[in-house]
N, C-alpha and C. Protein backbone atom coordinates (compact mmCIF):
# COMPACT_ATOMS: atom_id res chain seq x y z
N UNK A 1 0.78 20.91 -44.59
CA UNK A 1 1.34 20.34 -43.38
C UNK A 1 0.81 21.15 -42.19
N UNK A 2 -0.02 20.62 -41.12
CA UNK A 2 -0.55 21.15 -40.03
C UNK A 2 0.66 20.72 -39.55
N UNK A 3 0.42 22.34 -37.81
CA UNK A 3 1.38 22.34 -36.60
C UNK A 3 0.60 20.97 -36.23
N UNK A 4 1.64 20.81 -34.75
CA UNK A 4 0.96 19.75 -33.84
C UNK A 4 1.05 20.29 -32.54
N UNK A 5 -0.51 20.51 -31.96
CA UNK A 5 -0.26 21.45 -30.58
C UNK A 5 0.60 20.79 -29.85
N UNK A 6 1.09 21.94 -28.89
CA UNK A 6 1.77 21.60 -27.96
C UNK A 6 0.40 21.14 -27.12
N UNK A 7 1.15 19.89 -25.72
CA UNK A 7 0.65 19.42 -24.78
C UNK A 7 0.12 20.60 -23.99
N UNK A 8 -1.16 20.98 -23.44
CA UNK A 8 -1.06 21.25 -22.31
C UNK A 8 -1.00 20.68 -21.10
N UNK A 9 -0.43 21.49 -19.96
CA UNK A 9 0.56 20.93 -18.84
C UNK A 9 -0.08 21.82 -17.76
N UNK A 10 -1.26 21.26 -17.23
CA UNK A 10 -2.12 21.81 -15.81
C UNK A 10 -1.42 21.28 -14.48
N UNK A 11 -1.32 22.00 -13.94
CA UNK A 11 -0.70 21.46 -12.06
C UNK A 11 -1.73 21.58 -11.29
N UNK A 12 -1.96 20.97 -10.26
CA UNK A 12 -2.95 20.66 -8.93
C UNK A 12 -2.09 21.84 -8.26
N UNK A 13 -3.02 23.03 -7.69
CA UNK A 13 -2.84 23.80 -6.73
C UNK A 13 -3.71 24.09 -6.19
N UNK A 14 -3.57 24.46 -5.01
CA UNK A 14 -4.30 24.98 -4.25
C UNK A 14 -5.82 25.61 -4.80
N UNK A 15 -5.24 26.15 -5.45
CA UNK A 15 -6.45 27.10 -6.31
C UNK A 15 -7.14 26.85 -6.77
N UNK A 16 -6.68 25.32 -7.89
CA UNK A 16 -7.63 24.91 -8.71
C UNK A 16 -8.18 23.55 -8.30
N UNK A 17 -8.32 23.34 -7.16
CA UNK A 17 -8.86 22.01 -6.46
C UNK A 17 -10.37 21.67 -6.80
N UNK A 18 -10.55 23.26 -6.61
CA UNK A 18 -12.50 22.93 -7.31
C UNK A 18 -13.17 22.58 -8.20
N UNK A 19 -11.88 22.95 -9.05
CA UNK A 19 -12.70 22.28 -10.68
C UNK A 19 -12.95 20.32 -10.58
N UNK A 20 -12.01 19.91 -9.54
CA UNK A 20 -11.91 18.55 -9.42
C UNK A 20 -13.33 17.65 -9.17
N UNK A 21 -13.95 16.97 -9.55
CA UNK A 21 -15.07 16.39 -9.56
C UNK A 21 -14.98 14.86 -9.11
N UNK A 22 -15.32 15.01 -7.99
CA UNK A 22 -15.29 13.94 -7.15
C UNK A 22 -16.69 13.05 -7.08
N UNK A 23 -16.64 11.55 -7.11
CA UNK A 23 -17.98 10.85 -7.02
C UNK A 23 -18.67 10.81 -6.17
N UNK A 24 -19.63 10.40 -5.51
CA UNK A 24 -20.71 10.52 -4.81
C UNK A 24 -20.47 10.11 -3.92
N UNK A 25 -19.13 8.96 -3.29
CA UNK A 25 -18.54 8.93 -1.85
C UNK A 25 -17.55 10.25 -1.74
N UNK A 26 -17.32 10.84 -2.60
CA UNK A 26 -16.13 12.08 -2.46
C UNK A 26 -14.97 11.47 -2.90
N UNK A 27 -14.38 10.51 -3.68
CA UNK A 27 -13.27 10.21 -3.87
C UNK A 27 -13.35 10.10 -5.81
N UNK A 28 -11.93 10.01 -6.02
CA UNK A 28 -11.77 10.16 -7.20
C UNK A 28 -10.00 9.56 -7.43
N UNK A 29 -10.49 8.82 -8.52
CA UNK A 29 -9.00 7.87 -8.93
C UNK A 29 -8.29 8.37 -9.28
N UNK A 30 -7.21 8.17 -8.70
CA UNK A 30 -5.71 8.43 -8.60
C UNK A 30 -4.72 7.38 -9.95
N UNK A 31 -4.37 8.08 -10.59
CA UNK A 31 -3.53 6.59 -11.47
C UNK A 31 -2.14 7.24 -11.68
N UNK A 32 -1.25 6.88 -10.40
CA UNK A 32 0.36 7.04 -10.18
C UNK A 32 1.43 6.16 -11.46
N UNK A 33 2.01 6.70 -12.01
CA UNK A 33 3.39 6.52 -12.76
C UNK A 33 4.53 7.14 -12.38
N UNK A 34 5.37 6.30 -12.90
CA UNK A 34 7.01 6.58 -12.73
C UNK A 34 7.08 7.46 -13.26
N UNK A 35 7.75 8.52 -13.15
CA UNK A 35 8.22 9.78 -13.49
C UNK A 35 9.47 9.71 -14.84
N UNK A 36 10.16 8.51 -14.28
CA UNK A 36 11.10 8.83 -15.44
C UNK A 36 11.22 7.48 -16.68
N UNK A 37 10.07 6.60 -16.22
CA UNK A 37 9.70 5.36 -16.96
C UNK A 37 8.95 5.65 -17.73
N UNK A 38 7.41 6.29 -17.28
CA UNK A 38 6.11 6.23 -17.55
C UNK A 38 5.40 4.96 -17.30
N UNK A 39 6.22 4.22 -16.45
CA UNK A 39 5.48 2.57 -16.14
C UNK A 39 3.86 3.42 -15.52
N UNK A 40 3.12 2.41 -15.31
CA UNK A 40 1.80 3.02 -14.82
C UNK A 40 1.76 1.84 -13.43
N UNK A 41 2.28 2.68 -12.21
CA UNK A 41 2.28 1.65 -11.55
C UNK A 41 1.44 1.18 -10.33
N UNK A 42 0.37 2.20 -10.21
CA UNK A 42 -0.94 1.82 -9.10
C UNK A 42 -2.18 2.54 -9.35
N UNK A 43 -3.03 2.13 -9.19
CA UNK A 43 -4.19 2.98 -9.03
C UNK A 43 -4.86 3.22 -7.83
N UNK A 44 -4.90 3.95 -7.23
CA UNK A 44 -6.03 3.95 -5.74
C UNK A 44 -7.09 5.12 -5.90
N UNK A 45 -7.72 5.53 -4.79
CA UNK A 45 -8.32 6.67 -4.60
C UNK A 45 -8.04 7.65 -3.45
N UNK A 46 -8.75 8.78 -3.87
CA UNK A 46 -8.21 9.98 -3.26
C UNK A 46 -9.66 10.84 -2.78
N UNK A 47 -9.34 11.01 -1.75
CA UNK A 47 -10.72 12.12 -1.27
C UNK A 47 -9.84 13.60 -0.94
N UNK A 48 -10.59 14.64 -0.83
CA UNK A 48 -9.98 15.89 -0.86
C UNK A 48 -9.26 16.23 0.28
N UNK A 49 -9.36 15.68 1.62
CA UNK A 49 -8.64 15.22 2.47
C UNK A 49 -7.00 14.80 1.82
N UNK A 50 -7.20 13.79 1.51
CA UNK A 50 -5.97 13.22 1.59
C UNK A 50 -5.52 13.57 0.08
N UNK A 51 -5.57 14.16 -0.64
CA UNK A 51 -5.05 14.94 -1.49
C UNK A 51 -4.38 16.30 -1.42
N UNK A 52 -5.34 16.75 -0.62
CA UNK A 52 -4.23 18.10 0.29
C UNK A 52 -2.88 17.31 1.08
N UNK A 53 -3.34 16.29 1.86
CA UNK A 53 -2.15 16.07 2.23
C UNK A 53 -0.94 15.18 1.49
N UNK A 54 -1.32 14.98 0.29
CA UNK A 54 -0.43 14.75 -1.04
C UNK A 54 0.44 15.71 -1.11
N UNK A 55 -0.09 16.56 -1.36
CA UNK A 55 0.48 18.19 -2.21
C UNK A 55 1.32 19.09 -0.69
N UNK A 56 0.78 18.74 0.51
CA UNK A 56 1.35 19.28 1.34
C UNK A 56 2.59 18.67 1.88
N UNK A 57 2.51 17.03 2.21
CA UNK A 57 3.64 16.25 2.52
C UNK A 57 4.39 15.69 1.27
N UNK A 58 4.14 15.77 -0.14
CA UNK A 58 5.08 15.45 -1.32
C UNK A 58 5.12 14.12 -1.37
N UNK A 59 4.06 13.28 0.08
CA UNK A 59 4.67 11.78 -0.60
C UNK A 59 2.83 11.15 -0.82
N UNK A 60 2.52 10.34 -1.79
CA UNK A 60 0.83 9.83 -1.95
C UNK A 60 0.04 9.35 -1.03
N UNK A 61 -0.63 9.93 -0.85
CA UNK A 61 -2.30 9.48 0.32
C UNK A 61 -3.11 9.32 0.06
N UNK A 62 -3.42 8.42 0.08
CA UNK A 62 -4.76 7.81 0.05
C UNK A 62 -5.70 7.26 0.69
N UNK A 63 -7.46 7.21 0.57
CA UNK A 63 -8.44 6.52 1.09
C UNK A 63 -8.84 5.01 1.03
N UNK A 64 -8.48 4.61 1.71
CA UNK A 64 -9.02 3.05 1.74
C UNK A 64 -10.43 3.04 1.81
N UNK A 65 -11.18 2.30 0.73
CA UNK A 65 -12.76 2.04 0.82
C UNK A 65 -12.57 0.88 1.89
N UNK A 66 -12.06 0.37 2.12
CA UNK A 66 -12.09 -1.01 2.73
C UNK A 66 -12.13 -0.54 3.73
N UNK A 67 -10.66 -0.09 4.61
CA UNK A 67 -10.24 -0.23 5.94
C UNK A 67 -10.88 1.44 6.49
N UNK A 68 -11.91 2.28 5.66
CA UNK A 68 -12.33 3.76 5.81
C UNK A 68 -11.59 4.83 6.45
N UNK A 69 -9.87 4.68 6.03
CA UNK A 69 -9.33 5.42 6.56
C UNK A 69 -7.85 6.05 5.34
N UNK A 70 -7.02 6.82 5.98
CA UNK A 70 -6.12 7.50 5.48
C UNK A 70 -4.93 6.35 5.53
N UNK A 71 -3.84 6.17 4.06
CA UNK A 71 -3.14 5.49 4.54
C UNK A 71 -2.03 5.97 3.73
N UNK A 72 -0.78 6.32 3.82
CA UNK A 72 0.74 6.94 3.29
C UNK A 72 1.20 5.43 2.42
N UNK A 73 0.67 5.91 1.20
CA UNK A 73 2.04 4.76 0.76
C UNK A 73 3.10 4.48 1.09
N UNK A 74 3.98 3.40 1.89
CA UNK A 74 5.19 3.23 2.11
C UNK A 74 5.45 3.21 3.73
N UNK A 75 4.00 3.81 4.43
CA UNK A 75 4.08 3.90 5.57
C UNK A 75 4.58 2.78 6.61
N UNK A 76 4.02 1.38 5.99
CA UNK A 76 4.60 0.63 6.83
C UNK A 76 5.76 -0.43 5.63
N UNK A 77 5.79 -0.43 4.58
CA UNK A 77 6.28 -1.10 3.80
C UNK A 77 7.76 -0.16 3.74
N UNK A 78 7.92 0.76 3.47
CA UNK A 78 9.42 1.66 3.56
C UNK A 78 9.02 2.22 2.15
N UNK A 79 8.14 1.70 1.07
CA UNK A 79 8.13 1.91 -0.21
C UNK A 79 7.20 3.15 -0.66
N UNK A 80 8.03 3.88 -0.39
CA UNK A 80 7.42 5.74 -0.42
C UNK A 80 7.27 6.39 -1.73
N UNK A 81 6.11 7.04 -2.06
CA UNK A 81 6.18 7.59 -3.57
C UNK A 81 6.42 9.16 -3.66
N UNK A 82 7.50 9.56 -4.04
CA UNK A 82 7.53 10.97 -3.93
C UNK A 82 7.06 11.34 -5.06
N UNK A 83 5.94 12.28 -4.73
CA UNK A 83 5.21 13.48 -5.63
C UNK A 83 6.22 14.25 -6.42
N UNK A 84 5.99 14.22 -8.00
CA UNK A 84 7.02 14.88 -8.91
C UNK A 84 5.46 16.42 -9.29
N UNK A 85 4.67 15.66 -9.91
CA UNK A 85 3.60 16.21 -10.45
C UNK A 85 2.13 15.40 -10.07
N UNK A 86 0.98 16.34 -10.33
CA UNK A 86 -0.41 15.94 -10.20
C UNK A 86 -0.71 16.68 -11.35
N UNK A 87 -1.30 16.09 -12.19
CA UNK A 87 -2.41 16.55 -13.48
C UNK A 87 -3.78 15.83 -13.10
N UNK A 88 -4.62 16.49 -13.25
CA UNK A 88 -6.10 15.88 -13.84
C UNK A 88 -6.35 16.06 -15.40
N UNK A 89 -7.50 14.83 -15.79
CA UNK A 89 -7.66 14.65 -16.75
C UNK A 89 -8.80 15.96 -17.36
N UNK A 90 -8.93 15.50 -18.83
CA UNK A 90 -9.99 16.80 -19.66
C UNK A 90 -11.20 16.98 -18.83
N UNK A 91 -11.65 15.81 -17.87
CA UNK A 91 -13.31 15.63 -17.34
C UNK A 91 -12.94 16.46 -16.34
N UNK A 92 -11.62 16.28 -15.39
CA UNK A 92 -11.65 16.77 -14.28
C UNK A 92 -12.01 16.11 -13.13
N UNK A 93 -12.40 14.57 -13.45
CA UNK A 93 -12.70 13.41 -12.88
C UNK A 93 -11.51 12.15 -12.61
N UNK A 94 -10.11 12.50 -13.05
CA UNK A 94 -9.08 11.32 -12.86
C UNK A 94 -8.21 12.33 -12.77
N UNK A 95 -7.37 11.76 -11.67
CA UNK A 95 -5.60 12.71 -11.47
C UNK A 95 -4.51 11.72 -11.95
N UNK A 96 -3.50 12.04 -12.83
CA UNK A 96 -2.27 11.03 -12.45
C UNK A 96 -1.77 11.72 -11.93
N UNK A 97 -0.79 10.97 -11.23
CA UNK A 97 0.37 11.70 -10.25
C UNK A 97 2.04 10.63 -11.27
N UNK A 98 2.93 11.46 -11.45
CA UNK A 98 3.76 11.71 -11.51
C UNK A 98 4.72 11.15 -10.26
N UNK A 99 5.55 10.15 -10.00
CA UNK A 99 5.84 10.01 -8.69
C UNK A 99 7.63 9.35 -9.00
N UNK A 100 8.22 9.46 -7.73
CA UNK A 100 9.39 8.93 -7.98
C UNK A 100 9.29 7.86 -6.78
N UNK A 101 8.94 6.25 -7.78
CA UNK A 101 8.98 5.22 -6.42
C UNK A 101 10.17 4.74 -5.85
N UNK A 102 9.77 4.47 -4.99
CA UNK A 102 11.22 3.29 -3.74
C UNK A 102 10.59 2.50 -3.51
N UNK A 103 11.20 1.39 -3.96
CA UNK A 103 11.02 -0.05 -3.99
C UNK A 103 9.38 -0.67 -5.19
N UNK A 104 8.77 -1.65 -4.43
CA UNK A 104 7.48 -1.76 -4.88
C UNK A 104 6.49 -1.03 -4.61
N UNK A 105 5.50 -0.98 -5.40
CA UNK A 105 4.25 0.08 -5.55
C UNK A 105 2.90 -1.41 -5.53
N UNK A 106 2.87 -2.45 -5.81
CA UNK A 106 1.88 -3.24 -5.18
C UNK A 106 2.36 -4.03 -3.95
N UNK A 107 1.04 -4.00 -3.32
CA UNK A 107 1.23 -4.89 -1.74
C UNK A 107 1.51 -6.21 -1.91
N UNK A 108 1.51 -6.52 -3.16
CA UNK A 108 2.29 -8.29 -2.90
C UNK A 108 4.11 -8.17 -4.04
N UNK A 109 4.52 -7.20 -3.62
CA UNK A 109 5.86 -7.01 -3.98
C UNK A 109 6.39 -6.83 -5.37
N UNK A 110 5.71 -6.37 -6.24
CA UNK A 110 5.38 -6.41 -7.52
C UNK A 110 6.41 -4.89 -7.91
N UNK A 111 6.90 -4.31 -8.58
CA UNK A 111 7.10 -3.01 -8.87
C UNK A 111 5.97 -2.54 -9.10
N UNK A 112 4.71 -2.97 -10.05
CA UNK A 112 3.52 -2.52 -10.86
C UNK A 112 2.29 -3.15 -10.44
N UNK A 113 1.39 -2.49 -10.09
CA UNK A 113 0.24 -3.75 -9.82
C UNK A 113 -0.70 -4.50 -10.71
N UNK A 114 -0.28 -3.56 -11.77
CA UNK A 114 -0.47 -4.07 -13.23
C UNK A 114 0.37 -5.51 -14.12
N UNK A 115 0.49 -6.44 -13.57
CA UNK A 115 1.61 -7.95 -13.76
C UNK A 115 1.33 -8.19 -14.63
N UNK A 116 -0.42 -8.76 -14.35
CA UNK A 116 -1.28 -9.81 -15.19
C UNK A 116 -1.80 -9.42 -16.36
N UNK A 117 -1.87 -10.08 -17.18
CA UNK A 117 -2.21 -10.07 -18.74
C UNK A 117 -3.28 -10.81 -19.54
N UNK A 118 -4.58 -10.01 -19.88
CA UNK A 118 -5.83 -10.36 -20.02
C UNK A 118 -5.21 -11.26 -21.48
N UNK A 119 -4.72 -10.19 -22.23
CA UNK A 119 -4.93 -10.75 -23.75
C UNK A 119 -3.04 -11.09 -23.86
N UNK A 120 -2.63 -11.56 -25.19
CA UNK A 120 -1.60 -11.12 -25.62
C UNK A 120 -1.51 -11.30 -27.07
């Protein structure tokens, strides 16, 4: 009978921002869940900009490829994600964030922006 490792459990600090490997516009996907669900409930992106100001203001920021700017989840909707945790993945190329939502997390009122269903 083999043990079964324990999880390791990395945090986004300050410190270790560099190991983070960002793509060739500088951004790198973000994939936010409920904290006490594990629903998986948005994906966006993140440039190092607005990832500091994740970790500094506690609530998710993100880069719009579209509109080329900074935008606060919840900013104009009321539907705010408070930062519980940030992990990156083994590559060092994907973060989830850990979040505690209010209200909906997709822009067409959805809790999840994940609804639709390829297969079943």
């Amino acid at each position: 009978m083999s043990a079964t490792p324990e999880a390791e459990t990395i945090q986004i600090t300050a410190a270790n921002l560099e190991k983070l490997k960002f793509n060739s516009d500088g951004l790198i996907p973000a994939i936010v869940q409920d904290v006490n669900n594990k629903e998986v409930l948005m994906m966006a992106y993140m440039n190092i900009d607005s990832l500091r100001e994740t970790i500094k203001v506690g609530k998710t920021c993100f880069w719009s490829r579209s509109r080329k700017s900074y935008w606060v989840k919840g900013e104009t909707s009321g539907h705010f994600q408070f930062v519980k945790e940030i992990f990156y993945d083994c590559d060092c190329d994907t973060l989830l964030i850990t979040v505690e939502q209010v209200g909906a997390a997709c822009h067409t009122n959805k809790r999840s922006c994940f609804y639709r269903e390829i297969t079943k």
